[in-house]
Protein backbone atom coordinates (compact mmCIF):
# COMPACT_ATOMS: atom_id res chain seq x y z
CA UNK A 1 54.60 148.59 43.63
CA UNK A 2 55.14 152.46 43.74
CA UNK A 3 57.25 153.53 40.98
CA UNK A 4 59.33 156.69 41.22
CA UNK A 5 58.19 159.60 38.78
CA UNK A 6 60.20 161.28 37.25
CA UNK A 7 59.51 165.10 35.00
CA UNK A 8 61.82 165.89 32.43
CA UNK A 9 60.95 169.27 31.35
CA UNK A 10 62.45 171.05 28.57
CA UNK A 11 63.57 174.40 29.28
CA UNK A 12 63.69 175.40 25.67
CA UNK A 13 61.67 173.38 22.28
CA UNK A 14 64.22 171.17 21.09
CA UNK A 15 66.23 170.60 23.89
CA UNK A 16 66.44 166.46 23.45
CA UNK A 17 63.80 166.01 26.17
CA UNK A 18 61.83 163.62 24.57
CA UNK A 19 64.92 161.89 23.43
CA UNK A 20 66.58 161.66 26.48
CA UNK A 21 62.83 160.01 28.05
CA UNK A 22 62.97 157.43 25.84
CA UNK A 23 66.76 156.75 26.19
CA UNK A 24 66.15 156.55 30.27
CA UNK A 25 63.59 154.30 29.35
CA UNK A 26 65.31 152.16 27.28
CA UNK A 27 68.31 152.10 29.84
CA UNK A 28 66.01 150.90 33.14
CA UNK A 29 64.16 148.01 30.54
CA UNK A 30 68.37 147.19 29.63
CA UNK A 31 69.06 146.79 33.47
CA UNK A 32 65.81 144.52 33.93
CA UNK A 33 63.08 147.21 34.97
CA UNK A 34 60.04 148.08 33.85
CA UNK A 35 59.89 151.79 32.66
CA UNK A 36 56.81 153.89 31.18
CA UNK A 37 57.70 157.46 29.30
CA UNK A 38 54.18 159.63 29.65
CA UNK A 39 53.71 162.18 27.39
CA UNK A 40 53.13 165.72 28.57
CA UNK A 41 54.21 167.63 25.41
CA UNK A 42 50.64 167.32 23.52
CA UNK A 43 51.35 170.17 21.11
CA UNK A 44 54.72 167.98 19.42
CA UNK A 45 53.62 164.51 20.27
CA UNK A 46 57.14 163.65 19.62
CA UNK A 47 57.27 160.49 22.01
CA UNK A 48 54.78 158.97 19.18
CA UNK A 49 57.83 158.54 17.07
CA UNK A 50 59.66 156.17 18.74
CA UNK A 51 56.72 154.02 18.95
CA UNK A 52 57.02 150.16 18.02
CA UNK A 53 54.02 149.91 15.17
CA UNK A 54 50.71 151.62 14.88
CA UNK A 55 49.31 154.03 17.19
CA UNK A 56 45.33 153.09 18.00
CA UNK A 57 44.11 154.45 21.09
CA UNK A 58 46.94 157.79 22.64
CA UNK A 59 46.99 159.50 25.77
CA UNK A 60 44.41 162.44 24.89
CA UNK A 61 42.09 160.10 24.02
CA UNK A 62 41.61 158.84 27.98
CA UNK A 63 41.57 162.03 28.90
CA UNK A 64 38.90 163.03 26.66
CA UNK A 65 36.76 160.63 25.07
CA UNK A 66 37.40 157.37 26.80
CA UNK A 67 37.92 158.18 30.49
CA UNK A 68 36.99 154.32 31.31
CA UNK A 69 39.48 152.57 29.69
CA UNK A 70 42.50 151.63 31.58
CA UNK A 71 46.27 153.74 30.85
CA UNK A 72 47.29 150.27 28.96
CA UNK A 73 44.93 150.55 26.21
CA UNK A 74 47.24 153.66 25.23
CA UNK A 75 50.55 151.97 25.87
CA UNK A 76 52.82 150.83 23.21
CA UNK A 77 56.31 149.47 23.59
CA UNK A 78 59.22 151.77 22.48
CA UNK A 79 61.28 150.05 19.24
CA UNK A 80 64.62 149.15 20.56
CA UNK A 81 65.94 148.55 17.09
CA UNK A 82 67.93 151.33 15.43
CA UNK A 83 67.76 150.68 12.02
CA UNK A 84 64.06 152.32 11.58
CA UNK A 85 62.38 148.96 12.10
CA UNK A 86 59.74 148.21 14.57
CA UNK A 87 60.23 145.69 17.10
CA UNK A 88 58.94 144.46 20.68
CA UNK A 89 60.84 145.91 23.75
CA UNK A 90 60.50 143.14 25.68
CA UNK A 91 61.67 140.77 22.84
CA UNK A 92 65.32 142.14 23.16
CA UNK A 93 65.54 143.17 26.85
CA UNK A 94 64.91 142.00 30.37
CA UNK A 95 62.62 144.80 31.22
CA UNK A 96 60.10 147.00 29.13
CA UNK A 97 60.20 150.11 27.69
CA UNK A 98 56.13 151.59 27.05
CA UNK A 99 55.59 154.92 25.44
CA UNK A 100 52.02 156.17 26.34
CA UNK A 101 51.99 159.01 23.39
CA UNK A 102 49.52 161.39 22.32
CA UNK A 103 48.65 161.17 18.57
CA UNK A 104 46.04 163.11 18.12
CA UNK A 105 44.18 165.84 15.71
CA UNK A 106 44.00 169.18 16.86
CA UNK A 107 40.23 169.47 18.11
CA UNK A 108 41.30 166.35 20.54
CA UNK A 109 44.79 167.82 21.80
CA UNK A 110 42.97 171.04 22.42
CA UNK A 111 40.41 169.65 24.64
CA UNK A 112 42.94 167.09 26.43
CA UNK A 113 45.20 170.72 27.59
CA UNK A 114 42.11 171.91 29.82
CA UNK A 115 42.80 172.33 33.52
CA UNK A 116 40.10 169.27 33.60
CA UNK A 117 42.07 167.04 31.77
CA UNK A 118 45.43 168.09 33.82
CA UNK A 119 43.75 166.51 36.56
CA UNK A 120 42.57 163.03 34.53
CA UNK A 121 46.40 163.35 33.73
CA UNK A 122 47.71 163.47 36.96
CA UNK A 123 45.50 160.65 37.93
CA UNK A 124 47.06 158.68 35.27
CA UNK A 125 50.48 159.15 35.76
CA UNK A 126 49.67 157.68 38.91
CA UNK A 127 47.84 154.74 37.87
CA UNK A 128 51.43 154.28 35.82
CA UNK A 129 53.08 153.58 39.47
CA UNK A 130 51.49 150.75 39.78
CA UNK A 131 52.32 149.07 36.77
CA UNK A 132 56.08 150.09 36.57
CA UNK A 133 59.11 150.19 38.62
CA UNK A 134 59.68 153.98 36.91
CA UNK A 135 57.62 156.71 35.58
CA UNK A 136 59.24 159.41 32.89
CA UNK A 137 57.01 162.10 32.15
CA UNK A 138 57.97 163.70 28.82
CA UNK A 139 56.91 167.89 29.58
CA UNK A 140 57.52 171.05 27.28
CA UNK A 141 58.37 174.39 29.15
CA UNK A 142 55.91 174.66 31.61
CA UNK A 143 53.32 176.51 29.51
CA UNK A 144 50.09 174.69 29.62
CA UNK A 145 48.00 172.87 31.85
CA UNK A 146 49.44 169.16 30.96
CA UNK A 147 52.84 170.56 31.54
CA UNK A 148 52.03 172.11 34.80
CA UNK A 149 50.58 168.77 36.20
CA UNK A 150 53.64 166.86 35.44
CA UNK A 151 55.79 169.62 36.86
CA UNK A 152 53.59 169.28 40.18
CA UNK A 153 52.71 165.53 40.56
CA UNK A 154 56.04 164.02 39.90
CA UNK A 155 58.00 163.22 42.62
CA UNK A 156 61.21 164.37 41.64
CA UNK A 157 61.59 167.47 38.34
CA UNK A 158 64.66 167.39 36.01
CA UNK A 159 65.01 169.85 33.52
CA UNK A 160 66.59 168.88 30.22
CA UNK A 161 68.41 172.44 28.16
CA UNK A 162 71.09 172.67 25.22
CA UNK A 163 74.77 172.56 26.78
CA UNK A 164 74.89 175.94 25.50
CA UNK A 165 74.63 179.74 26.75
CA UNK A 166 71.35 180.11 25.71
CA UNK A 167 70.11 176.89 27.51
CA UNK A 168 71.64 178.67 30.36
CA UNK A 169 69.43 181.54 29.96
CA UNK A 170 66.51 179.15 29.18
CA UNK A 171 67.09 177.28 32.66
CA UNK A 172 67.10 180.21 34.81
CA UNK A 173 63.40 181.35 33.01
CA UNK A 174 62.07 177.22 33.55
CA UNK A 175 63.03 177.36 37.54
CA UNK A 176 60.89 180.88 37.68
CA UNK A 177 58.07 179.07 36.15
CA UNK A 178 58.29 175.98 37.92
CA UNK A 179 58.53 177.98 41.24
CA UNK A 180 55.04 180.30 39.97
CA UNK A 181 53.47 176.56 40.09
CA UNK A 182 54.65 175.55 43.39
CA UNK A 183 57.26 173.14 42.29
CA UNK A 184 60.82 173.20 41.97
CA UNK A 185 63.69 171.69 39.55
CA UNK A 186 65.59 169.09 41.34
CA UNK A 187 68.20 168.73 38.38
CA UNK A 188 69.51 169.46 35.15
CA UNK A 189 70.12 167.73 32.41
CA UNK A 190 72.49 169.70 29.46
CA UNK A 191 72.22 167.97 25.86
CA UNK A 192 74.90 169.00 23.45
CA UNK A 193 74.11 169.08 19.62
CA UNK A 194 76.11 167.73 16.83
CA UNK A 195 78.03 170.61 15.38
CA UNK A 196 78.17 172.78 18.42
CA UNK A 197 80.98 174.91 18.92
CA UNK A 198 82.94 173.98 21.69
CA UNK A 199 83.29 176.99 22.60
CA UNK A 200 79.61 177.72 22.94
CA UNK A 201 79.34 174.69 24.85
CA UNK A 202 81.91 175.55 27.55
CA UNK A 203 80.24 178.66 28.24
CA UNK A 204 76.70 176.62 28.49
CA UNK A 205 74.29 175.67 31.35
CA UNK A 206 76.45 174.37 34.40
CA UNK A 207 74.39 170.90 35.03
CA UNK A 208 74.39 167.84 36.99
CA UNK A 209 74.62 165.67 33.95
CA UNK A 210 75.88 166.77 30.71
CA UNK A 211 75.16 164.29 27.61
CA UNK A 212 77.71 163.83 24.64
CA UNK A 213 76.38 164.77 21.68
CA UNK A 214 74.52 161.66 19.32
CA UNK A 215 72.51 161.27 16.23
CA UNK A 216 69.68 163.13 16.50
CA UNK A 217 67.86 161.05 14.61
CA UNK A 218 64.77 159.08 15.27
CA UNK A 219 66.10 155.39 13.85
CA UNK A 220 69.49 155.96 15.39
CA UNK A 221 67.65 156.04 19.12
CA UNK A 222 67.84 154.26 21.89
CA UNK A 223 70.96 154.10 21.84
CA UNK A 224 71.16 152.98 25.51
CA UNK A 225 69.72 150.05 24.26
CA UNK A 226 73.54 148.49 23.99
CA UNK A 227 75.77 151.15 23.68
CA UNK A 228 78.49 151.40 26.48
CA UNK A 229 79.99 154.38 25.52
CA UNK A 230 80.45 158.04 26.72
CA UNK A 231 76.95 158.81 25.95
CA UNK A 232 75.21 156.17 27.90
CA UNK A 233 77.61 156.27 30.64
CA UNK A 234 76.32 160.05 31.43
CA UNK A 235 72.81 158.72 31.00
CA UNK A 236 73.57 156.08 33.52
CA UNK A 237 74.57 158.54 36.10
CA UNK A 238 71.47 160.76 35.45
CA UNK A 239 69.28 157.97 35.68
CA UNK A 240 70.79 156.68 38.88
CA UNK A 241 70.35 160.23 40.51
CA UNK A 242 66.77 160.69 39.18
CA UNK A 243 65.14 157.39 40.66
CA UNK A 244 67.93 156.69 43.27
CA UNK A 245 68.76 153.09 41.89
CA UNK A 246 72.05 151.26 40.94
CA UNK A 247 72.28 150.08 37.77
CA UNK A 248 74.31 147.00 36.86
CA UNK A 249 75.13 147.40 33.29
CA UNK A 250 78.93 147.12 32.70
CA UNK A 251 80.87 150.24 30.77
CA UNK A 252 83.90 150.66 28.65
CA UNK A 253 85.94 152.27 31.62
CA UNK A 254 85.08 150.65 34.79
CA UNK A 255 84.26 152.63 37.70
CA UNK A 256 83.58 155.57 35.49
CA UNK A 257 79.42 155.51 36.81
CA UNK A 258 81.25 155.95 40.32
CA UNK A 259 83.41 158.30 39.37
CA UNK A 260 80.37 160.55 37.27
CA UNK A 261 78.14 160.27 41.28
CA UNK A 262 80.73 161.70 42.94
């Protein structure tokens, strides 16, 4: 096996990147694959909260202090519950959905965003291939060294920015910076907010997939875990682009996923 990888990388902080990670995640494990989210964004460890029970061994800490252990000692499943309770991925689905977060204290997340432990990352994200049919790699704005490996080792770089004018601007500052690294963004992802002014909106980032606004909340996600509505419908098309696969998950409105390819 030699799964696809996949960088979401916000353009802005608080852009739904992590969010929309686990949400792909939770969609593949829905359609019978096996999906691992990485995370890249050390500073927020955000990806931690959508973690199914207690957090032991994270991410910095094989890149730091236990470079021997294998990536699944740090691998968790993501809750697929949405009521704030924490339950097995696989117990619900037909594939899995893994979150390998960083939870860390600050003397351990600064030594795991060295250019030495970029490398150790890259290495793992790779060891991830083997174990999955898909890789998400959950990256802030390419700022630091763990978000400049993820931006250069994945195979394919999708950048996730508010469906607003200001994610516009964001976007066109995140393809400068992925360019100084050698890389390139391969798509966009726009994430409306609750409350947004449609106006705003309209005049936002022009993107290849542009997500209805949801509950931002934590215990409200995945909600690709069995929603079929507008929401996961755009994710489905997004995550068919990213890792060039056809999902089989039935929709409200059929032929709508053929209809959001084309």
């Amino acid at each position: 096996m030699q799964a696809t990888t996949l960088a979401l990388v916000g353009a802005t902080g608080g852009a739904g990147t992590t969010r929309t990670a686990v949400e792909l995640a939770a969609l593949g494990a829905r359609d019978g694959r096996d999906v691992a989210v990485i995370d890249a964004a050390f500073t927020t460890q955000g990806l931690s909260e959508y973690v199914a029970g207690r957090i032991g061994t994270d991410l910095t800490a094989l890149l730091t202090d236990e470079p021997d252990e294998p990536l699944s000692t740090a691998t968790y499943p993501i809750r697929t519950d949405r009521d704030g309770e924490a339950t097995d991925a696989g117990s619900t689905r037909p594939g899995r959905a893994d979150a390998v977060p960083a939870r860390a204290p600050f003397e351990r997340v600064a030594r795991a965003k060295t250019a030495e432990a970029a490398r150790k990352l890259e290495r793992r994200i790779d060891e991830a291939t083997t174990a999955y049919d898909a890789v998400v790699v959950d990256a802030a704005p390419v700022g630091s060294n763990e978000a400049v490996a993820a931006a250069t080792v994945a195979d394919r770089v999708e950048a996730v920015t508010p469906a607003t004018a200001h994610g516009r601007d964001a976007l066109q500052r995140l393809r400068g910076r992925v360019a100084d690294v050698g890389g390139s963004v391969d798509g966009t992802i726009a994430v409306a907010r609750a409350g947004e002014a449609d106006a705003e909106c309209e005049d936002g980032v022009s993107a290849d997939t542009r997500l209805p606004a949801v509950s931002s909340g934590v215990d409200e996600a995945p909600e690709a875990a069995t929603a079929t509505g507008a929401y996961v419908q755009e994710l489905a098309g997004a995550y068919e682009r990213a890792f060039d696969a056809s999902l089989g998950i039935e929709f409200e409105e059929p032929g709508l996923v053929e209809r959001l390819r084309s």
